[in-house]
Protein backbone atom coordinates (compact mmCIF):
# COMPACT_ATOMS: atom_id res chain seq x y z
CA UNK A 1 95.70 61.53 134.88
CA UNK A 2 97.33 64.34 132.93
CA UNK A 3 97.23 64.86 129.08
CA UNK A 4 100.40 65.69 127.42
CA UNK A 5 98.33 66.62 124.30
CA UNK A 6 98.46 70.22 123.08
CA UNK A 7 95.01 71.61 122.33
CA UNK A 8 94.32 71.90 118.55
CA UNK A 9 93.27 75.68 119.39
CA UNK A 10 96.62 76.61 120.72
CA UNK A 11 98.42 75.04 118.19
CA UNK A 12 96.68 77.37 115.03
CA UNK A 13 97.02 80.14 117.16
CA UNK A 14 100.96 80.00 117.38
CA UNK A 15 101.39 81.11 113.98
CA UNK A 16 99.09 84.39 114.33
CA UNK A 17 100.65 85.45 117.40
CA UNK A 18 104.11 85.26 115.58
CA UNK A 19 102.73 87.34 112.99
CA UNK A 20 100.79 89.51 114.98
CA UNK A 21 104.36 90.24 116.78
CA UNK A 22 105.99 90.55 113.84
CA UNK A 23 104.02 93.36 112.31
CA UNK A 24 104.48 95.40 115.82
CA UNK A 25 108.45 94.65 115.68
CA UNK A 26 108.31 96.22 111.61
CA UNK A 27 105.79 98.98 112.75
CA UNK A 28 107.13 100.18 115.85
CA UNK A 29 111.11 99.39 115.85
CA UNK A 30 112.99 102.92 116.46
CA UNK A 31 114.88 103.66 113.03
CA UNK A 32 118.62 103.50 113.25
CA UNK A 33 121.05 106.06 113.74
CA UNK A 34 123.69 106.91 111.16
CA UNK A 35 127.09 105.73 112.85
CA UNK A 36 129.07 107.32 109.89
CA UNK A 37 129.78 110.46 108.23
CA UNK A 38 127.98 110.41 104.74
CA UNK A 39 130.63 110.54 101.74
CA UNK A 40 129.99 113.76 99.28
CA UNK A 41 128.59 113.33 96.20
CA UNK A 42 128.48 114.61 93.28
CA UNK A 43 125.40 114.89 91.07
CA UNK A 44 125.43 116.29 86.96
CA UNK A 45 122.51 117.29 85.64
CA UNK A 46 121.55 118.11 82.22
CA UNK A 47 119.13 120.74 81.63
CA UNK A 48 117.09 121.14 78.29
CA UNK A 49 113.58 121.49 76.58
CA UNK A 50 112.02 121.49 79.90
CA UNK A 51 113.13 119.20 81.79
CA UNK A 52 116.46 117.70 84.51
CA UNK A 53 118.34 114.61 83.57
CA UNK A 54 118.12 113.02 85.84
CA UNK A 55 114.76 114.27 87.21
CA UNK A 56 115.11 112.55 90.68
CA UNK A 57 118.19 112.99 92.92
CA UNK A 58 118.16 110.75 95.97
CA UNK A 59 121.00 111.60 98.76
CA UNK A 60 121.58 110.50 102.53
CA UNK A 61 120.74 113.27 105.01
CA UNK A 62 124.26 115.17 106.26
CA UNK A 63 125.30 114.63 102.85
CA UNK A 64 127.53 117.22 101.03
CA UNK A 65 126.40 117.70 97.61
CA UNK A 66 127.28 119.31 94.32
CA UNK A 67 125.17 119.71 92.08
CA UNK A 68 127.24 120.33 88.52
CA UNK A 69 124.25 122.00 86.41
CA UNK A 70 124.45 121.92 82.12
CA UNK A 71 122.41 123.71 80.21
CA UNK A 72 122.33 122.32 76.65
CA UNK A 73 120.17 124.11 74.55
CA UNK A 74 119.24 127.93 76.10
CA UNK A 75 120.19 129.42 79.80
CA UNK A 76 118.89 127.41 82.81
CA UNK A 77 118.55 127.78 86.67
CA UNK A 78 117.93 125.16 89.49
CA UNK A 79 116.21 126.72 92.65
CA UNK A 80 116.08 123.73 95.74
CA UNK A 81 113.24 124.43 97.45
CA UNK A 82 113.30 123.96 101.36
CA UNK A 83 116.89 125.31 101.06
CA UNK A 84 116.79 128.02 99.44
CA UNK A 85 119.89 126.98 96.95
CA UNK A 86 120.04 128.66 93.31
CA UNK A 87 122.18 127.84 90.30
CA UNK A 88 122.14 129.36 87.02
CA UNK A 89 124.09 127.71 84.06
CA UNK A 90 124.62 129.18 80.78
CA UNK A 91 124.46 127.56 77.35
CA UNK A 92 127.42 125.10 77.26
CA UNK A 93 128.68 125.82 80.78
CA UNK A 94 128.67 124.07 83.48
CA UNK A 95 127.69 126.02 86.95
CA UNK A 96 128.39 124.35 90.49
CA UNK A 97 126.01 124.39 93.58
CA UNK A 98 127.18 122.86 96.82
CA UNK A 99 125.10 122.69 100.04
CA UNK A 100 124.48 120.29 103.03
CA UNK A 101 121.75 118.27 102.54
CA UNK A 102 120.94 118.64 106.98
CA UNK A 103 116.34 118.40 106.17
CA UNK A 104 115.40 114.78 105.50
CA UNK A 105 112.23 114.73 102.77
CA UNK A 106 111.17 114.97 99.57
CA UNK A 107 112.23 118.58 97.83
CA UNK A 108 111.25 120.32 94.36
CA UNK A 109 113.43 121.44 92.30
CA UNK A 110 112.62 124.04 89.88
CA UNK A 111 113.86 125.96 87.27
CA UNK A 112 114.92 129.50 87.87
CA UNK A 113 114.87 131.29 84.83
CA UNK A 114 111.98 131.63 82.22
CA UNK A 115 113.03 129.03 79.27
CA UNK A 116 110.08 128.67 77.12
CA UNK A 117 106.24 128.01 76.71
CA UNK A 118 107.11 124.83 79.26
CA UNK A 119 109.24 126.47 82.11
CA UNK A 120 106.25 126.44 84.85
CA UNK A 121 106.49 122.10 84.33
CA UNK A 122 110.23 121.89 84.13
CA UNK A 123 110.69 120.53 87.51
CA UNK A 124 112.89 117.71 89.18
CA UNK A 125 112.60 116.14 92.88
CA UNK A 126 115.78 116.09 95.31
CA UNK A 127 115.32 112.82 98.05
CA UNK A 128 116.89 112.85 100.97
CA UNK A 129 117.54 110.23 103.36
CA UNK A 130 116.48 106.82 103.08
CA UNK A 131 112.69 105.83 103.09
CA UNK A 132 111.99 103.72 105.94
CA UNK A 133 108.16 104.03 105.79
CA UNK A 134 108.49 101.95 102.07
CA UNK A 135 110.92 99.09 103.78
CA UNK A 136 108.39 99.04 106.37
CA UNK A 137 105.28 98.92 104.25
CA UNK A 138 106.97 95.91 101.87
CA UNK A 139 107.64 94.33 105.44
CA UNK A 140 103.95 94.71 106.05
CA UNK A 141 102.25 93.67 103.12
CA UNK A 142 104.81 90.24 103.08
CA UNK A 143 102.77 89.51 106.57
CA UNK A 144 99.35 90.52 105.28
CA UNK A 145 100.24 88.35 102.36
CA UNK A 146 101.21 85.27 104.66
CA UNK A 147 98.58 85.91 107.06
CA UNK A 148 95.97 85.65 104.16
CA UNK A 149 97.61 82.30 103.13
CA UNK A 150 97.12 81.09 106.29
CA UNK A 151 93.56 82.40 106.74
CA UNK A 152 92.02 81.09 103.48
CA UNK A 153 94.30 77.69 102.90
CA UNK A 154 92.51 74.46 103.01
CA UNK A 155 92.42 72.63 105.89
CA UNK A 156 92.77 69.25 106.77
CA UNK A 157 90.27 68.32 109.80
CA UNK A 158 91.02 65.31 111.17
């Protein structure tokens, strides 16, 4: 005579093979390809007493942007570095940069022109594309999280 009883074993395991499967789906899925053209965009930063406002400019990659520079207080550059870009804005003015953002990363932007006792800190960050790795490591740690629940929750042995 057959059982038709599922062994206890199997039955606990179900849940860590889903999550084992889930963390190789988030881990190893292919990141998606950009279907549409990327609208421009304008950015305006304000530059005084050592330092961009804003200080961190995030974009999508194939982006056009335009960068509209103020200097408020004494003359200030921007120099984008990884493209090569410069701007230099004058006291009151407003000077205009425009470039394709085409290298995905994380790139420093620093002022170009001496302004003070400060100038070597006076620095800003330009983003571009979207970070995938930080989706994928909140996707992670949400498993790790549930997989720990599931590890160290009481049971009830019957």
């Amino acid at each position: 005579m057959y059982s038709t009883q599922i062994p206890v074993k199997i039955v606990r395991s179900w849940p860590w093979i889903a999550i084992i499967a889930s963390i190789l789906v988030i881990a190893f899925t292919p990141l998606p390809l950009k279907a549409s053209q990327p609208v421009a965009r304008t950015v305006r930063v304000e530059a005084r007493s050592f330092e961009f406002s804003p200080s961190v400019i995030h974009v999508e990659q194939g982006q056009q942007v335009t960068i509209e520079l103020i200097a408020t207080d004494v003359v200030h550059g921007i120099y984008v570095d990884g493209y090569g870009h410069e701007i230099i804005a004058n006291p009151g003015q407003t000077a205009t940069l425009t470039f394709i953002a085409d290298k995905s990363g994380s790139f420093r932007l620093r002022c170009s022109v001496t302004c003070g006792a400060l100038h070597p800190f006076m620095i800003g960050k330009l983003n571009v594309g979207v970070n995938l790795l930080f989706y994928r490591a909140i996707g992670l740690s949400v498993l790790a999280g549930l997989a720990g629940f599931m590890l160290f929750r009481p049971r009830n042995e019957q």
